[in-house]
Protein backbone atom coordinates (compact mmCIF):
# COMPACT_ATOMS: atom_id res chain seq x y z
CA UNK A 1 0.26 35.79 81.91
CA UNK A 2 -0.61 31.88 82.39
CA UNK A 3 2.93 31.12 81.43
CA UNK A 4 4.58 33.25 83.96
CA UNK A 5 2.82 32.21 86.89
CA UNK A 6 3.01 28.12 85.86
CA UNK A 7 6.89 29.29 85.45
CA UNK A 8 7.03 30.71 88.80
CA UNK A 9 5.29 27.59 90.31
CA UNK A 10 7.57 25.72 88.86
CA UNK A 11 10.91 27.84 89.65
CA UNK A 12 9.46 27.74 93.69
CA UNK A 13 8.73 23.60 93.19
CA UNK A 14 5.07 24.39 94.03
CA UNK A 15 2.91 22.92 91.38
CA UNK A 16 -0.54 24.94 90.97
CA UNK A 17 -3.40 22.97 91.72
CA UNK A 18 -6.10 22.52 89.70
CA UNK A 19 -9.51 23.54 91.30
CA UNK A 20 -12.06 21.20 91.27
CA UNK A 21 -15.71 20.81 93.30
CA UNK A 22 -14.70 19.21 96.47
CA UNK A 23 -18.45 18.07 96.91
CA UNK A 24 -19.40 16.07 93.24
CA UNK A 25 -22.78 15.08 94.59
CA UNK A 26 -25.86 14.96 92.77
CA UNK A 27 -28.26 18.02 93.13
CA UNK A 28 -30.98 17.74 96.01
CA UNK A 29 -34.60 17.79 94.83
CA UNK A 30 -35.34 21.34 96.17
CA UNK A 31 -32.25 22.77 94.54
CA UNK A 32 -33.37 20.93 91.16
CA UNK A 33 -36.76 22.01 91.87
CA UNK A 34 -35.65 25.38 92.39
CA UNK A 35 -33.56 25.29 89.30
CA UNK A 36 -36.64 24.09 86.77
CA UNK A 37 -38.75 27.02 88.25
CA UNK A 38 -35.95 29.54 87.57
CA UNK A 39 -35.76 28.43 84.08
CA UNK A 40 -39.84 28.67 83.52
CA UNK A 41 -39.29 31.85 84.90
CA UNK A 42 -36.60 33.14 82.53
CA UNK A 43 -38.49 31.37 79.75
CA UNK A 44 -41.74 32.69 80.34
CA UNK A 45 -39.96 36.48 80.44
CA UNK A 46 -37.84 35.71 77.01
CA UNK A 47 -41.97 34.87 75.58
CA UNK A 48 -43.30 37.82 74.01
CA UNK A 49 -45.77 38.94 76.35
CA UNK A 50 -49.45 38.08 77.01
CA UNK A 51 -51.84 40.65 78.01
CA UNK A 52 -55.38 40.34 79.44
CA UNK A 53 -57.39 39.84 76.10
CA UNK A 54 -55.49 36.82 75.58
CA UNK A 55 -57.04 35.12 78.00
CA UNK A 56 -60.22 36.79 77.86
CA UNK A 57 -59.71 35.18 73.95
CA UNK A 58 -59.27 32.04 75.26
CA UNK A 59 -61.91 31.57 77.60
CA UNK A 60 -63.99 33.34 74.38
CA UNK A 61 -62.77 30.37 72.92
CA UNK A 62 -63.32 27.84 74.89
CA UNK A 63 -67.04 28.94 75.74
CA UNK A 64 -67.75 29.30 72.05
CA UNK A 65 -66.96 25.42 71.66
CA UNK A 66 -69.50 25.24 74.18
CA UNK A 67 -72.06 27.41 72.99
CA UNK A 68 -72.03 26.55 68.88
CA UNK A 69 -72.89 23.00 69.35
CA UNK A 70 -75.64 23.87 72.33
CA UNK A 71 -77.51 26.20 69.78
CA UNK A 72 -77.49 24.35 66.88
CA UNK A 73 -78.66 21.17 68.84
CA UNK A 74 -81.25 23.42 70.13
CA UNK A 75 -82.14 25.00 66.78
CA UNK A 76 -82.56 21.32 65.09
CA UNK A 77 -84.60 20.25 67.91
CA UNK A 78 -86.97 23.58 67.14
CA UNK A 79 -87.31 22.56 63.52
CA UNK A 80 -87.82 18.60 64.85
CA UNK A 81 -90.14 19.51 67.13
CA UNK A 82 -92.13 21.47 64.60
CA UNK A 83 -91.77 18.66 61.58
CA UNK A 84 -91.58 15.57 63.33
CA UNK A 85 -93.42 16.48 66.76
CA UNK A 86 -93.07 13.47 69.86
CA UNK A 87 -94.03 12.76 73.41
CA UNK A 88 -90.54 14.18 74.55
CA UNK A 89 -89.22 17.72 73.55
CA UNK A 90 -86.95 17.09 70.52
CA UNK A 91 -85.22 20.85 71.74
CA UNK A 92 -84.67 19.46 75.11
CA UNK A 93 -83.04 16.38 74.03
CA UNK A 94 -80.85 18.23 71.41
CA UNK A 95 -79.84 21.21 73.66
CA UNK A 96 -78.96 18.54 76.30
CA UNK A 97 -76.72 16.67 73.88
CA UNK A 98 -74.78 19.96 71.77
CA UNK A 99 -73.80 20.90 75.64
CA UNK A 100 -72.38 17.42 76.30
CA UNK A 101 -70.44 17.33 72.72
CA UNK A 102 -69.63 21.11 73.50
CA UNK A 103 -67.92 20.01 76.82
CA UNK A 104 -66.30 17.15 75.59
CA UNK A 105 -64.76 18.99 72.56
CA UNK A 106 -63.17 22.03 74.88
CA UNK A 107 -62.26 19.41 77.45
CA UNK A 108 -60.00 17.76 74.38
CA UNK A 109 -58.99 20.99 73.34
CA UNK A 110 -57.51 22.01 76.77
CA UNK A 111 -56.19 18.79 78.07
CA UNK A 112 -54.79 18.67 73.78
CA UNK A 113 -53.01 22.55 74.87
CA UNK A 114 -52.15 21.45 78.28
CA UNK A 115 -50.23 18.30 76.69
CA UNK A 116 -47.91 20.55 75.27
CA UNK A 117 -47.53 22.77 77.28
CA UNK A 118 -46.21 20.00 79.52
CA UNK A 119 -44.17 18.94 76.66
CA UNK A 120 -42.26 22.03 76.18
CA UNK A 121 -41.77 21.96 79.62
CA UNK A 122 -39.86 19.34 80.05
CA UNK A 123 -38.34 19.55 76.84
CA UNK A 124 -36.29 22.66 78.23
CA UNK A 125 -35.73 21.32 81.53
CA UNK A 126 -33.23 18.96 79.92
């Protein structure tokens, strides 16, 4: 079918013209922008899907990370307190400190999962 219509083009001396972008500028920022949260979208969809526990799980997950550390800090300062007994609360100063190492260690964990996630993300923008 091609072949006909090039030879028909060619029997009237019109040469078909080939169709190309009359405008070959780069793409705005919105329209790029628009394009990258298309594509999150679609991507997002093609995941399998994530229902409520999940993130119920993770915030299990994240406040566990808190917690562990808090109790046993808590539980040695108990045991301290009862051993090796001081003028400041061995408890107190151990509960204080497993909450600070709890917070820094889900702190790492989600900046660690948000690193990625960042990294996927603009590893399928390209």
């Amino acid at each position: 079918m091609a072949l006909l219509f090039t030879e028909l083009f060619e029997n009237i001396g019109a040469t078909p013209k080939k169709m190309e972008p009359k405008d070959t500028k780069k793409p705005s920022k919105l329209s790029q922008e628009a394009g990258s949260q298309e594509s999150r979208k679609l991507r997002a969809r093609r995941q399998e899907k994530r229902n409520i526990w999940f993130g119920i799980g993770m915030f299990g997950l994240i406040g566990w990370s808190v917690a562990v550390p808090a109790l046993v800090g808590a539980a040695l300062g108990v045991w301290l307190d009862g051993h090796y007994p001081q003028r400041f609360s061995w408890t107190l100063t151990l509960l204080i400190s497993g909450v600070a190492v709890g917070c820094m260690n889900a702190w790492l964990w989600v900046d660690k999962e948000s690193r990625e996630i960042k990294k996927d993300l603009e590893e399928n923008d390209e």
